[in-house]
PDB file of N, CA and C in Angstrom:
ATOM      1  N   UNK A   1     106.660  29.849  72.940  1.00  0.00           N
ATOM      2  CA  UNK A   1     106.708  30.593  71.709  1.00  0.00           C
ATOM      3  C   UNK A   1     107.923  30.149  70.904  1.00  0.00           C
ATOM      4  N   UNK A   2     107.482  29.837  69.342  1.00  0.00           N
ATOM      5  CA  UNK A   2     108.878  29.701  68.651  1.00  0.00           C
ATOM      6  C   UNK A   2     109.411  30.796  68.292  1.00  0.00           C
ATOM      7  N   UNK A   3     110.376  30.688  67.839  1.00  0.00           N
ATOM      8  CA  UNK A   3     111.037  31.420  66.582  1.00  0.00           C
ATOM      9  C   UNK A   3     110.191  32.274  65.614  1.00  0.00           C
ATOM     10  N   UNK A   4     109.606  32.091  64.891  1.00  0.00           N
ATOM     11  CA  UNK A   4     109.077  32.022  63.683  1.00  0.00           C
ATOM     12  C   UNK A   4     107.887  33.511  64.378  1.00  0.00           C
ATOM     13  N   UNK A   5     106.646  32.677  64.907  1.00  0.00           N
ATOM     14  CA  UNK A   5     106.211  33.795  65.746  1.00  0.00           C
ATOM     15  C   UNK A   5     106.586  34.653  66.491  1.00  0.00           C
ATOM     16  N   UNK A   6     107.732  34.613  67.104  1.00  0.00           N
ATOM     17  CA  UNK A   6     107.972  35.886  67.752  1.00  0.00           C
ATOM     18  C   UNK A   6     108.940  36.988  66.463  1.00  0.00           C
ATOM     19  N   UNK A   7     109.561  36.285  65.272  1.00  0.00           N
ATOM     20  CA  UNK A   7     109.291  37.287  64.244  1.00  0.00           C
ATOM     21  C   UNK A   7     108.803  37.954  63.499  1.00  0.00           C
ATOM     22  N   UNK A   8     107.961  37.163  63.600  1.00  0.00           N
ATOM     23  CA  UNK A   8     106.480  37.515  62.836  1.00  0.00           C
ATOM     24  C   UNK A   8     105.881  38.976  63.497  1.00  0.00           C
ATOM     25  N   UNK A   9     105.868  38.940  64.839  1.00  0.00           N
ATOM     26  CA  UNK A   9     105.343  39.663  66.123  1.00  0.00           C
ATOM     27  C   UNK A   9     106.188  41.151  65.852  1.00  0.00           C
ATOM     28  N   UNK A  10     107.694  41.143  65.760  1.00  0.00           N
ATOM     29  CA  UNK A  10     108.278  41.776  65.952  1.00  0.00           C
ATOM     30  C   UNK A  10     107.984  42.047  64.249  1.00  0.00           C
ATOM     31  N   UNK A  11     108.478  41.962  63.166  1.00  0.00           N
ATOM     32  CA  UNK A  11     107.652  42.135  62.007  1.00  0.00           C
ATOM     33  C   UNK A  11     106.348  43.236  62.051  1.00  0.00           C
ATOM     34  N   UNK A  12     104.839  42.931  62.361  1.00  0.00           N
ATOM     35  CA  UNK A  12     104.476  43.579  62.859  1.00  0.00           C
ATOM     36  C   UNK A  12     104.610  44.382  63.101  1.00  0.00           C
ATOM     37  N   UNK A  13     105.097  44.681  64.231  1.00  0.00           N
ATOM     38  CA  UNK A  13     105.410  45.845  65.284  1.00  0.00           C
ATOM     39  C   UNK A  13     105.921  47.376  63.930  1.00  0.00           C
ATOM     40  N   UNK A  14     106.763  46.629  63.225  1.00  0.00           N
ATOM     41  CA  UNK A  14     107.422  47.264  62.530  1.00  0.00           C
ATOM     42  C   UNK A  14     107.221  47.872  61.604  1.00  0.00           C
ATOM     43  N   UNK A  15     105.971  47.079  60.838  1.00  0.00           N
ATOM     44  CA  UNK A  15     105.376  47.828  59.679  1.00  0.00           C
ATOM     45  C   UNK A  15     104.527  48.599  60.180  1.00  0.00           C
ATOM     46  N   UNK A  16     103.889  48.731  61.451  1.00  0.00           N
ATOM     47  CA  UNK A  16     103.281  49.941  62.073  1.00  0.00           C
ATOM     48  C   UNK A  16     104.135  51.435  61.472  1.00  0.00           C
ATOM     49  N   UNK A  17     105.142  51.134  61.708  1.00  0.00           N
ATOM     50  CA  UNK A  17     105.971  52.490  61.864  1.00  0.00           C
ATOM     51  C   UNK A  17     106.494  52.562  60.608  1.00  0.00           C
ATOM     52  N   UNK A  18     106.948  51.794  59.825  1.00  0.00           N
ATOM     53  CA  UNK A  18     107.546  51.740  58.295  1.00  0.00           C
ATOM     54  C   UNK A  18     106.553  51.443  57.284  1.00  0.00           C
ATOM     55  N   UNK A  19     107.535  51.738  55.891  1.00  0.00           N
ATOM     56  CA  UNK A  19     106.754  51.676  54.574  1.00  0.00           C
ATOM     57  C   UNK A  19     106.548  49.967  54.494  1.00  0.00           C
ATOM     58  N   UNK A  20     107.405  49.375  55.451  1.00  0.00           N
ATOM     59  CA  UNK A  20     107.900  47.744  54.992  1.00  0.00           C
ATOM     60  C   UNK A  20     109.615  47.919  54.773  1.00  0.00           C
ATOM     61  N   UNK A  21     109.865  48.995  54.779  1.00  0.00           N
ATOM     62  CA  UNK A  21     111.618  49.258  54.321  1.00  0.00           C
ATOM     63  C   UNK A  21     112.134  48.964  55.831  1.00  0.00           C
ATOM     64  N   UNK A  22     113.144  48.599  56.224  1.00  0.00           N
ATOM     65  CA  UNK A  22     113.410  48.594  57.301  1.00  0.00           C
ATOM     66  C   UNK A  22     113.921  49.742  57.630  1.00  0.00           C
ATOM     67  N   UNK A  23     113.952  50.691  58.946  1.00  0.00           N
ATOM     68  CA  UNK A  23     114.791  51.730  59.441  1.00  0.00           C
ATOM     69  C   UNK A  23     113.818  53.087  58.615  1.00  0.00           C
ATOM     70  N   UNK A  24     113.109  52.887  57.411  1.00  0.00           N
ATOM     71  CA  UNK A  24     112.509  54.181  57.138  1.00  0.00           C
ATOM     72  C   UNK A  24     111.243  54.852  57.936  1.00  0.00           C
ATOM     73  N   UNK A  25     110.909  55.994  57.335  1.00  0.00           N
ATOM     74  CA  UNK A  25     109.496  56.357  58.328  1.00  0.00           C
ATOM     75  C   UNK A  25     108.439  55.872  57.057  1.00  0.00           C
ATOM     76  N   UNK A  26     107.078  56.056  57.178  1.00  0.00           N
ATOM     77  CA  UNK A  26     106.093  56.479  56.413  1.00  0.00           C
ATOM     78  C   UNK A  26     105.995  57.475  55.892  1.00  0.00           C
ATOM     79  N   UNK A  27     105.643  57.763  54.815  1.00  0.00           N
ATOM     80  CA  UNK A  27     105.263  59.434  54.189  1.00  0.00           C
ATOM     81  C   UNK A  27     104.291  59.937  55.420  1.00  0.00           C
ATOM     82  N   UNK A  28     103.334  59.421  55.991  1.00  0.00           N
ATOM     83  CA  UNK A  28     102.058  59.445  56.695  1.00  0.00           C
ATOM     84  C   UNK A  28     103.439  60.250  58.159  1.00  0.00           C
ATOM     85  N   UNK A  29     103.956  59.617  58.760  1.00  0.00           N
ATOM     86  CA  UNK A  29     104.769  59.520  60.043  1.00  0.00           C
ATOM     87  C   UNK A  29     105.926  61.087  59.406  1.00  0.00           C
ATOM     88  N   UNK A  30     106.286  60.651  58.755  1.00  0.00           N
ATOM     89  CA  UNK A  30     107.594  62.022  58.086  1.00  0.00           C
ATOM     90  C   UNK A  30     106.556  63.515  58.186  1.00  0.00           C
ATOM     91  N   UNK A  31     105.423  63.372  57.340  1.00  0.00           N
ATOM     92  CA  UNK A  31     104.442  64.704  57.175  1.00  0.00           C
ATOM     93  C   UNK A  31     103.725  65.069  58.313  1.00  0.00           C
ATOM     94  N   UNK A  32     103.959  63.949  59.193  1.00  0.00           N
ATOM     95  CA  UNK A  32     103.188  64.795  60.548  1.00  0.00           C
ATOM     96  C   UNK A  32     104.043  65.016  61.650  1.00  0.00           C
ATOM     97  N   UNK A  33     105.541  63.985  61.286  1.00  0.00           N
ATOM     98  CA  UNK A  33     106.775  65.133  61.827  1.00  0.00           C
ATOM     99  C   UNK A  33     107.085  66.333  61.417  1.00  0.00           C
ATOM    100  N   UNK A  34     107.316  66.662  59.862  1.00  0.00           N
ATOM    101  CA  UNK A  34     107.357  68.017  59.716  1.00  0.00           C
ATOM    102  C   UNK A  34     106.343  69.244  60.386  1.00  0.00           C
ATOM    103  N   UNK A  35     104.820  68.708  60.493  1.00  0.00           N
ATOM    104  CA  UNK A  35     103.562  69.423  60.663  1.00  0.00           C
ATOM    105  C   UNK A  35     104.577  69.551  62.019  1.00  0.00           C
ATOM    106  N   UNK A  36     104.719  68.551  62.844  1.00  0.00           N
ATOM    107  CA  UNK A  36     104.880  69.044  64.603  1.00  0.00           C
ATOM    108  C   UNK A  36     106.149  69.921  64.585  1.00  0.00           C
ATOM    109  N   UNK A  37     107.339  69.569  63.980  1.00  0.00           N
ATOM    110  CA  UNK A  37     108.276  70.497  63.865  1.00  0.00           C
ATOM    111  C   UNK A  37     108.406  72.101  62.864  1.00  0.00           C
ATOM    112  N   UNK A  38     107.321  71.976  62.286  1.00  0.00           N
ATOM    113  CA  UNK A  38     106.665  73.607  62.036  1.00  0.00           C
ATOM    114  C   UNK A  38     105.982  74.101  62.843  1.00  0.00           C
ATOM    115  N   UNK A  39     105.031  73.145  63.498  1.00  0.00           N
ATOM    116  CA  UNK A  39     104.047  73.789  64.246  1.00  0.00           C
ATOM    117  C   UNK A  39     105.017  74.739  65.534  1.00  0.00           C
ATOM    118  N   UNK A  40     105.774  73.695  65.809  1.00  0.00           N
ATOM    119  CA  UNK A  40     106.933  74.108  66.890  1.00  0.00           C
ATOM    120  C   UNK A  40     107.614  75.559  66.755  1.00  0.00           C
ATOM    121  N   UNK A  41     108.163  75.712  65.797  1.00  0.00           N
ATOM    122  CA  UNK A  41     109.047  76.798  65.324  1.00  0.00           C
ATOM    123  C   UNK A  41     107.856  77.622  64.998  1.00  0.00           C
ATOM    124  N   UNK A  42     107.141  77.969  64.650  1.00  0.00           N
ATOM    125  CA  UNK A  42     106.353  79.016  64.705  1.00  0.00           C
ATOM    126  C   UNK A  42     105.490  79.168  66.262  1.00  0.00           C
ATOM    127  N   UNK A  43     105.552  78.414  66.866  1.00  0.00           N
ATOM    128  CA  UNK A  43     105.341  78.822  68.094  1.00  0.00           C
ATOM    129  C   UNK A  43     106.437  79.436  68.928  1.00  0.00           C
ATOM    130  N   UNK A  44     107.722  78.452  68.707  1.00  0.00           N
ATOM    131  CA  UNK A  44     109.005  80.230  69.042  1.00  0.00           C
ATOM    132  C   UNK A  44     109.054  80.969  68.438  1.00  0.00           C
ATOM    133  N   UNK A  45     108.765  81.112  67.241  1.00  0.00           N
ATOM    134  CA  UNK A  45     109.147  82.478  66.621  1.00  0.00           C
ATOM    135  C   UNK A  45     107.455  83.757  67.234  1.00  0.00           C
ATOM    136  N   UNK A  46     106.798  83.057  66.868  1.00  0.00           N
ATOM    137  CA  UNK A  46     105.508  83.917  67.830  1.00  0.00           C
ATOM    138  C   UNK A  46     105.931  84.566  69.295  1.00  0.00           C
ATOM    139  N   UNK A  47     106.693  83.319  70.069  1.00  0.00           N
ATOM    140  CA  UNK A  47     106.726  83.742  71.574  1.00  0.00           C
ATOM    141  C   UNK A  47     107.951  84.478  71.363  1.00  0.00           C
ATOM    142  N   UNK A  48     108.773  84.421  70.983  1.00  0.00           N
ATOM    143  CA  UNK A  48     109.997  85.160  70.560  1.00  0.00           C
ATOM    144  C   UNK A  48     109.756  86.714  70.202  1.00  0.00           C
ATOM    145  N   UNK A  49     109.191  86.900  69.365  1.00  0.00           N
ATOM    146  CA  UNK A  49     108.451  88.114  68.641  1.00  0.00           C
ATOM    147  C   UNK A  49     107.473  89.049  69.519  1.00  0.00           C
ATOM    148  N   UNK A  50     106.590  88.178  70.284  1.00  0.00           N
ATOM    149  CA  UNK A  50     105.255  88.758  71.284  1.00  0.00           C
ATOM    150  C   UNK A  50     106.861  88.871  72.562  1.00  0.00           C
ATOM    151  N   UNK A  51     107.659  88.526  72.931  1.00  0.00           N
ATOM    152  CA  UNK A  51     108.051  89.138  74.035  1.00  0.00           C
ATOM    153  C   UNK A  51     108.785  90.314  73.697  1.00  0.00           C
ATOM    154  N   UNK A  52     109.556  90.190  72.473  1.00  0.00           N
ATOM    155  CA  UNK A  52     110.279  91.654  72.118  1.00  0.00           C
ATOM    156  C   UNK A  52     109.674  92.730  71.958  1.00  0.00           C
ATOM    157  N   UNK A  53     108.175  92.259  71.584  1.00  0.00           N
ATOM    158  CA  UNK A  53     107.471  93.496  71.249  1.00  0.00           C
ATOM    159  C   UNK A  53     106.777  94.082  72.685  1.00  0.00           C
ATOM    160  N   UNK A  54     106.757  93.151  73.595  1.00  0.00           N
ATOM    161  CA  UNK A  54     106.730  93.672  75.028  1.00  0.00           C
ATOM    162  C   UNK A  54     107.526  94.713  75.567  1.00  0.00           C
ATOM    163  N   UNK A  55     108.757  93.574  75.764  1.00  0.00           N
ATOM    164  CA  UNK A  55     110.407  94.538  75.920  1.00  0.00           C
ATOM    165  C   UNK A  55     110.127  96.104  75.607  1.00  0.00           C
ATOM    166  N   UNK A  56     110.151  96.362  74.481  1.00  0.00           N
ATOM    167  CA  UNK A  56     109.719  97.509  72.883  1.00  0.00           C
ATOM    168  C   UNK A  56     108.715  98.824  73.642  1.00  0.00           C
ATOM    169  N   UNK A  57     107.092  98.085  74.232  1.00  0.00           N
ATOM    170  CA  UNK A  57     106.450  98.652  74.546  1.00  0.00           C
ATOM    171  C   UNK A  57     107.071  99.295  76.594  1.00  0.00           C
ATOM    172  N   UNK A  58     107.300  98.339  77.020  1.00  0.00           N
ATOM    173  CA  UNK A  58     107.844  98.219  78.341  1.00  0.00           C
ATOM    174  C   UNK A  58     109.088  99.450  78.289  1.00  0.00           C
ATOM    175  N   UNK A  59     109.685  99.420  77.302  1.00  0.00           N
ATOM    176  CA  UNK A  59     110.628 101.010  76.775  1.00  0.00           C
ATOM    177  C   UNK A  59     110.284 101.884  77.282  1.00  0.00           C
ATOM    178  N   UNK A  60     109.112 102.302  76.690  1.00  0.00           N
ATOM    179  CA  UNK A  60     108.446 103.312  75.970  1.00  0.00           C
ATOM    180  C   UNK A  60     107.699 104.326  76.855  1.00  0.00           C
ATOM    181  N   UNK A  61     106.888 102.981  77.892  1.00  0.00           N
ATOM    182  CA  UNK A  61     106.304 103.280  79.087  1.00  0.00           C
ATOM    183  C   UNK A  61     107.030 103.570  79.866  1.00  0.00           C
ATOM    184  N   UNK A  62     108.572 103.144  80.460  1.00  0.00           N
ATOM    185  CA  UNK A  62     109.563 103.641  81.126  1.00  0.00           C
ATOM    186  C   UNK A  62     110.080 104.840  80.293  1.00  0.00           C
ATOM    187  N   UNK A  63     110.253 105.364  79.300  1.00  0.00           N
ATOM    188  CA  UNK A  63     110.220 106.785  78.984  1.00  0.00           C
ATOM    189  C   UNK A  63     109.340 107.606  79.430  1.00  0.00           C
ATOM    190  N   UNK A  64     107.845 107.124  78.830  1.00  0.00           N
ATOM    191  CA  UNK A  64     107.493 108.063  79.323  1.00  0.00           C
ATOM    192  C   UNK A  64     106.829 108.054  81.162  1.00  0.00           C
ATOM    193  N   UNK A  65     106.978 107.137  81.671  1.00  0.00           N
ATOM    194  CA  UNK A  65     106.956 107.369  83.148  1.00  0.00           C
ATOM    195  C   UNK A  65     108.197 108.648  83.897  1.00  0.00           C
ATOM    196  N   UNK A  66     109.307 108.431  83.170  1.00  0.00           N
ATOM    197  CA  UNK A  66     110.528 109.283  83.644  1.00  0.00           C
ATOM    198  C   UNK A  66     110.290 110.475  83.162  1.00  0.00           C
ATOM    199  N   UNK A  67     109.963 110.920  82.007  1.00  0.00           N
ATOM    200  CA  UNK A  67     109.475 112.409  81.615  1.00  0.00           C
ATOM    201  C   UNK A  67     108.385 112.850  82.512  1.00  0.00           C
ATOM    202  N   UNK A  68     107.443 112.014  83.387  1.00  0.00           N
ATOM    203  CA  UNK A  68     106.086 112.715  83.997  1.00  0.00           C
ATOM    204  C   UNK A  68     106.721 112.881  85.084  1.00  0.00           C
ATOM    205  N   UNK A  69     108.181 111.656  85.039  1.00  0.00           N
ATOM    206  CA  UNK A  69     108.542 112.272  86.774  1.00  0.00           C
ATOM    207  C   UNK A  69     108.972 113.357  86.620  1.00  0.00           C
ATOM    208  N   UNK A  70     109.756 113.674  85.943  1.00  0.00           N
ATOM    209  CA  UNK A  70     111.005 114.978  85.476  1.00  0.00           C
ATOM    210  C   UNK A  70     109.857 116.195  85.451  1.00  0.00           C
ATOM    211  N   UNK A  71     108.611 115.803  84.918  1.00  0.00           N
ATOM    212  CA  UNK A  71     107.960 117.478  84.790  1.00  0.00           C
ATOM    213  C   UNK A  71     107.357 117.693  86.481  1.00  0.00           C
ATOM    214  N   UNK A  72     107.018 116.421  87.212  1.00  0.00           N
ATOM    215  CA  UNK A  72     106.619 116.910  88.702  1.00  0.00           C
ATOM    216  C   UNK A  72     107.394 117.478  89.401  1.00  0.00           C
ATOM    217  N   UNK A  73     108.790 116.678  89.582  1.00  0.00           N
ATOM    218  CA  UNK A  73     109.479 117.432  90.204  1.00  0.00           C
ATOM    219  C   UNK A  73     109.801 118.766  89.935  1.00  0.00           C
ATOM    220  N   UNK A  74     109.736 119.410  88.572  1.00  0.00           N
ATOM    221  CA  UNK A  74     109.795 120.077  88.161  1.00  0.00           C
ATOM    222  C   UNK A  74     108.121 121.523  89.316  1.00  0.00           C
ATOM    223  N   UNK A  75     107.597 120.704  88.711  1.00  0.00           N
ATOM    224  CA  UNK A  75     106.281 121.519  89.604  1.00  0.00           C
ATOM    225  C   UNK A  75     106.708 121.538  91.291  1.00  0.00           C
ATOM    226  N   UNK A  76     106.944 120.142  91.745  1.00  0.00           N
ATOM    227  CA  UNK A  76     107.341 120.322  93.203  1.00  0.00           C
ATOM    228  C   UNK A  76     108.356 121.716  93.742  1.00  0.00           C
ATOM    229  N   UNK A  77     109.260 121.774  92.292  1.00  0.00           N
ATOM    230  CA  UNK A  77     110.583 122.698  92.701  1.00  0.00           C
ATOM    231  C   UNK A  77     109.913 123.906  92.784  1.00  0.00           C
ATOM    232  N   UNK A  78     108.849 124.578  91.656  1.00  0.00           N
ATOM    233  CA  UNK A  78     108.448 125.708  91.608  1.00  0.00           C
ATOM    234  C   UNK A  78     107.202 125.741  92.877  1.00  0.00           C
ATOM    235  N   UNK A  79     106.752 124.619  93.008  1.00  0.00           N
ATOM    236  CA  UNK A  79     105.764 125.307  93.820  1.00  0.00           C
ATOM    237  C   UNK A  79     106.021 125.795  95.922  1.00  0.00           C
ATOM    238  N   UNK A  80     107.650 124.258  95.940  1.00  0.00           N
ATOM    239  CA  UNK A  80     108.597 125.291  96.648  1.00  0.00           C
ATOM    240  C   UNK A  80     108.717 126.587  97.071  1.00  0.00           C
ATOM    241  N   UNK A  81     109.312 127.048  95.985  1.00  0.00           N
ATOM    242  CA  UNK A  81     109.793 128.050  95.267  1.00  0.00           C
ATOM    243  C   UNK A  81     108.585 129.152  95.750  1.00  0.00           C
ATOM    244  N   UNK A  82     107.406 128.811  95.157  1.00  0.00           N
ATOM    245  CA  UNK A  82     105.973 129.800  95.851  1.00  0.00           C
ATOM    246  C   UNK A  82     106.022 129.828  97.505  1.00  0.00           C
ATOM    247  N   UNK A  83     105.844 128.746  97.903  1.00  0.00           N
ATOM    248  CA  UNK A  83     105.563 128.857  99.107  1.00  0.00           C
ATOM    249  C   UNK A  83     106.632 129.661 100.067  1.00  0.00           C
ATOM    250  N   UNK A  84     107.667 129.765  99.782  1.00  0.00           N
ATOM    251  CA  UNK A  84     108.569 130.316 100.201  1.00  0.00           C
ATOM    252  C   UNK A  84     108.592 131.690 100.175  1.00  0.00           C
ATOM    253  N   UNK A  85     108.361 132.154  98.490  1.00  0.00           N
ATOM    254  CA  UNK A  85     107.610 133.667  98.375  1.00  0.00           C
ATOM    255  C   UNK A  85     106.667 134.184  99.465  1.00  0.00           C
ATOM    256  N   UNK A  86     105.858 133.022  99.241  1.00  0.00           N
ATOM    257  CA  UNK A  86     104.717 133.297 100.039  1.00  0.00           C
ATOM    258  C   UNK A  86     104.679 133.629 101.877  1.00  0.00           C
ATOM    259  N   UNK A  87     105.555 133.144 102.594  1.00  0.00           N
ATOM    260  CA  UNK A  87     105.713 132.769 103.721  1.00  0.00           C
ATOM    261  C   UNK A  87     106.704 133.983 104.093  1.00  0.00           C
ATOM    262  N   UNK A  88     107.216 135.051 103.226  1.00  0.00           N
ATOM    263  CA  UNK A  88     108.120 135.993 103.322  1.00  0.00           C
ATOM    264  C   UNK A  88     107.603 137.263 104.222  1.00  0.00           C
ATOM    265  N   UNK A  89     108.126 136.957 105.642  1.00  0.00           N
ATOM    266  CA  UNK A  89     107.665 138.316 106.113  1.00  0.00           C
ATOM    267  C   UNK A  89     107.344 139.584 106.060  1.00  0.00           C
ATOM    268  N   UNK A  90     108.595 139.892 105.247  1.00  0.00           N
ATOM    269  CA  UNK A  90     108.460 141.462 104.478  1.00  0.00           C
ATOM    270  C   UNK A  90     107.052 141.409 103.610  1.00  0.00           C
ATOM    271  N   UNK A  91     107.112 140.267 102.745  1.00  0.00           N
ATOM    272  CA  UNK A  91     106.015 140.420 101.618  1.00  0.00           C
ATOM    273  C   UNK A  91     104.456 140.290 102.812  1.00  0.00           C
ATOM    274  N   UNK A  92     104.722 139.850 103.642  1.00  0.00           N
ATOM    275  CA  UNK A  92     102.753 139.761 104.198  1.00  0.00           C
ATOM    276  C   UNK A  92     102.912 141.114 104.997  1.00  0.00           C
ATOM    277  N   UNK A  93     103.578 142.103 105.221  1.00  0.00           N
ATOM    278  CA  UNK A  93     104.037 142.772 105.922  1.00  0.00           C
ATOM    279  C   UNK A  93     102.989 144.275 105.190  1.00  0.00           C
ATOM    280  N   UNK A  94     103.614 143.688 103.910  1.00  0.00           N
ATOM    281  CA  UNK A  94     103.460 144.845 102.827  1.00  0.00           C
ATOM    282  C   UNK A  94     102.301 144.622 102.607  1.00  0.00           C
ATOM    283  N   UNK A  95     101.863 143.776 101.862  1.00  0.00           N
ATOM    284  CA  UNK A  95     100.689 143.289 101.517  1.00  0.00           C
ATOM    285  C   UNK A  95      99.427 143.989 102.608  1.00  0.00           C
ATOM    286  N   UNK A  96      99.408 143.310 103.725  1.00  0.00           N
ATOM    287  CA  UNK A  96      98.733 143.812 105.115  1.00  0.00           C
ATOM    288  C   UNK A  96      98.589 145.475 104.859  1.00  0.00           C
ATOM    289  N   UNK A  97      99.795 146.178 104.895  1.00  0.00           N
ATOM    290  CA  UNK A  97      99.527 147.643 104.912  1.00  0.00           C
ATOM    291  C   UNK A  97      98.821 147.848 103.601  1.00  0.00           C
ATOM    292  N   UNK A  98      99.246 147.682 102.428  1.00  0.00           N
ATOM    293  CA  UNK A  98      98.815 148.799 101.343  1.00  0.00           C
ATOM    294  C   UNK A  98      97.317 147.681 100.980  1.00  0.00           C
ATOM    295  N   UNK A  99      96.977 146.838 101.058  1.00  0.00           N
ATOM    296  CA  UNK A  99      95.787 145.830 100.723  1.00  0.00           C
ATOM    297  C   UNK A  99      95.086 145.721 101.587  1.00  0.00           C
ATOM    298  N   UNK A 100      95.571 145.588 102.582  1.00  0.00           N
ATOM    299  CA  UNK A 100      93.941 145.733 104.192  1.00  0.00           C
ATOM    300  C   UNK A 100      94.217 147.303 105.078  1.00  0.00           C
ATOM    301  N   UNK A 101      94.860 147.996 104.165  1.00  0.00           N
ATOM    302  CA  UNK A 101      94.868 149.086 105.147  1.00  0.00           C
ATOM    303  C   UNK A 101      95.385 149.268 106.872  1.00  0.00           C
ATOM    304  N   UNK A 102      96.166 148.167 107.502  1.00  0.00           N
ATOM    305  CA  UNK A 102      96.731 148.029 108.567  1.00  0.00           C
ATOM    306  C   UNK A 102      97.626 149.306 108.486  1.00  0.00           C
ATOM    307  N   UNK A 103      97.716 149.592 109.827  1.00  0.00           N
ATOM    308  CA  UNK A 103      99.044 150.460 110.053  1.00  0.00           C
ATOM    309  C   UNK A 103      99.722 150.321 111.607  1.00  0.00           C
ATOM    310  N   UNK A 104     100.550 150.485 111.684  1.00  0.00           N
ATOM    311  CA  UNK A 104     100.903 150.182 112.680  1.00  0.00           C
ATOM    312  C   UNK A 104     100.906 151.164 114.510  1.00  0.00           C
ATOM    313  N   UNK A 105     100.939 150.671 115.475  1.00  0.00           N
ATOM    314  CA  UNK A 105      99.945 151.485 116.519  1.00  0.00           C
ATOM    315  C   UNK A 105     101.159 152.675 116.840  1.00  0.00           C
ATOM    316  N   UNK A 106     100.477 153.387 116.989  1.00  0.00           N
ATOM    317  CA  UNK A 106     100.673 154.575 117.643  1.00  0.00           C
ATOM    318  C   UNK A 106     101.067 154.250 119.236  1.00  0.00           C
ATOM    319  N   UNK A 107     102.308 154.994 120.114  1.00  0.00           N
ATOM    320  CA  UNK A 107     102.803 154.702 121.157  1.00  0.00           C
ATOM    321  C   UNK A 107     101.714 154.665 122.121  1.00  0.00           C
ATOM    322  N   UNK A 108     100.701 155.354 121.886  1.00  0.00           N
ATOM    323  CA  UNK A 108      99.493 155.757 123.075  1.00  0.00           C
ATOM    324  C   UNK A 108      98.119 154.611 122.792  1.00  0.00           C
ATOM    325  N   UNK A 109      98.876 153.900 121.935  1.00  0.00           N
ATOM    326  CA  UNK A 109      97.605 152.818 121.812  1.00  0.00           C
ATOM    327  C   UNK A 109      98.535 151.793 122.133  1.00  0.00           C
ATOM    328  N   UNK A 110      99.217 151.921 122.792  1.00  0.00           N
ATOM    329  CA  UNK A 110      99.620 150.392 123.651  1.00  0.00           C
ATOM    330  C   UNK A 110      99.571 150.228 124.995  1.00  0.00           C
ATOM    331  N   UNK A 111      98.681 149.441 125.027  1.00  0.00           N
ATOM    332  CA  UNK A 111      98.036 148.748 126.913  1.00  0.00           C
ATOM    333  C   UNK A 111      99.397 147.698 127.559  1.00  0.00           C
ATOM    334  N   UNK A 112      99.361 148.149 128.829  1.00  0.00           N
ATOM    335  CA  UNK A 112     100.489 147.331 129.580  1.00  0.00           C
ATOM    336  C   UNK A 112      99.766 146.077 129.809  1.00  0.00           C
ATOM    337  N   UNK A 113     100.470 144.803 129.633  1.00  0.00           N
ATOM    338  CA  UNK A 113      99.512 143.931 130.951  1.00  0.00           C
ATOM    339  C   UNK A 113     100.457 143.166 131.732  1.00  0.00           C
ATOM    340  N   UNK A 114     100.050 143.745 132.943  1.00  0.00           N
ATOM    341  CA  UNK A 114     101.383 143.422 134.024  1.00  0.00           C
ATOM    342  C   UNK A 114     100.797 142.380 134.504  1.00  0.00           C
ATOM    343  N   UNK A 115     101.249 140.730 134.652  1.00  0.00           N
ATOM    344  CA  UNK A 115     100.760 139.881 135.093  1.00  0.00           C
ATOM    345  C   UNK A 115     101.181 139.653 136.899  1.00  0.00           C
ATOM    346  N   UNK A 116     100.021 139.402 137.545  1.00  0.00           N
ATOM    347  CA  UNK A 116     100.442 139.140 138.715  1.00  0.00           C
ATOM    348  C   UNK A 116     101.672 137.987 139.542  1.00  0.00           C
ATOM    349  N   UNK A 117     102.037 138.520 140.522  1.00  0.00           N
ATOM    350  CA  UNK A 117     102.996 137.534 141.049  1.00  0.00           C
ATOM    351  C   UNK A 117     102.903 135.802 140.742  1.00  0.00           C
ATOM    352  N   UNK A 118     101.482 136.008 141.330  1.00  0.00           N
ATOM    353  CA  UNK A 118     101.288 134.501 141.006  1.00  0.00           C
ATOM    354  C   UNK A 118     101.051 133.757 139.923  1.00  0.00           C
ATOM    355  N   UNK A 119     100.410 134.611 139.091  1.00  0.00           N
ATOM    356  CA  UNK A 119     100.279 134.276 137.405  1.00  0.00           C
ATOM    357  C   UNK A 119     101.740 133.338 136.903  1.00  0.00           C
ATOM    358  N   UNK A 120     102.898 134.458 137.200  1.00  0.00           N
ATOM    359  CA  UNK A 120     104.026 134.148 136.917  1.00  0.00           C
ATOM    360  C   UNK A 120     104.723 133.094 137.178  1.00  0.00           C
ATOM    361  N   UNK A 121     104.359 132.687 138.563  1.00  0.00           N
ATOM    362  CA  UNK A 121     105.061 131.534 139.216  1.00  0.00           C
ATOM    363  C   UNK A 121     104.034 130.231 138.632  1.00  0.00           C
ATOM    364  N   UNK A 122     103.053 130.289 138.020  1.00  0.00           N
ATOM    365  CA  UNK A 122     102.252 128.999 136.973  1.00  0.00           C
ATOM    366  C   UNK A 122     101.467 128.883 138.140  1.00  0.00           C
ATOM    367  N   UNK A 123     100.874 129.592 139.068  1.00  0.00           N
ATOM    368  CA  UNK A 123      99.833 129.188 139.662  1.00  0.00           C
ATOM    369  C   UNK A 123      98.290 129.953 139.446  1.00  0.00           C
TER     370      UNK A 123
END
């Protein structure tokens, strides 16, 4: 290869990418860099935007997850709170007498039961 052709070659090569100016782009090459470097930036600003507005919603739902906890426990405390009423000796005591009419036995209505020797010893 001479000289001549392999400038020629390299020449070539060159006006692929240029107007013929040396070192410039094409209008064609510049406008579809800008297109890719818009296209770009509006794809961060989209992903940028769609995650904050995640973040935003992800808030919101952690609010209100913590308020549903705050009102259960809230129910857990009171219903506590019942069962405890509820489980009150005095109160089933009372209840029993004046609501089922119970009363309590008379000395002559109580039966002995004397268990035998051996009963006692677990045999």
């Amino acid at each position: 290869m001479n000289r001549k052709t392999k400038t020629n070659t390299n020449t070539n090569r060159n006006a692929y990418y240029t107007n013929g100016k040396k070192g410039k782009l094409s209008k064609a090459t510049t406008t579809g860099i800008l297109i890719l470097i818009t296209f770009m930036v509006f794809i961060l600003l989209f992903t940028y935007l769609s995650l904050n507005l995640k973040n935003i919603d992800f808030g919101y739902e952690m609010q209100r997850l913590i308020s549903h906890e705050r009102q259960l426990k809230e129910e857990i405390d009171k219903l506590k709170s019942d069962k405890a009423g509820l489980l009150n000796l005095a109160r089933v005591e009372k209840k029993v007498i004046e609501e089922l009419g119970y009363q309590y036995p008379d000395p002559d209505q109580f039966i002995r039961v004397i268990a035998a020797k051996e009963e006692k010893e677990g045999r």
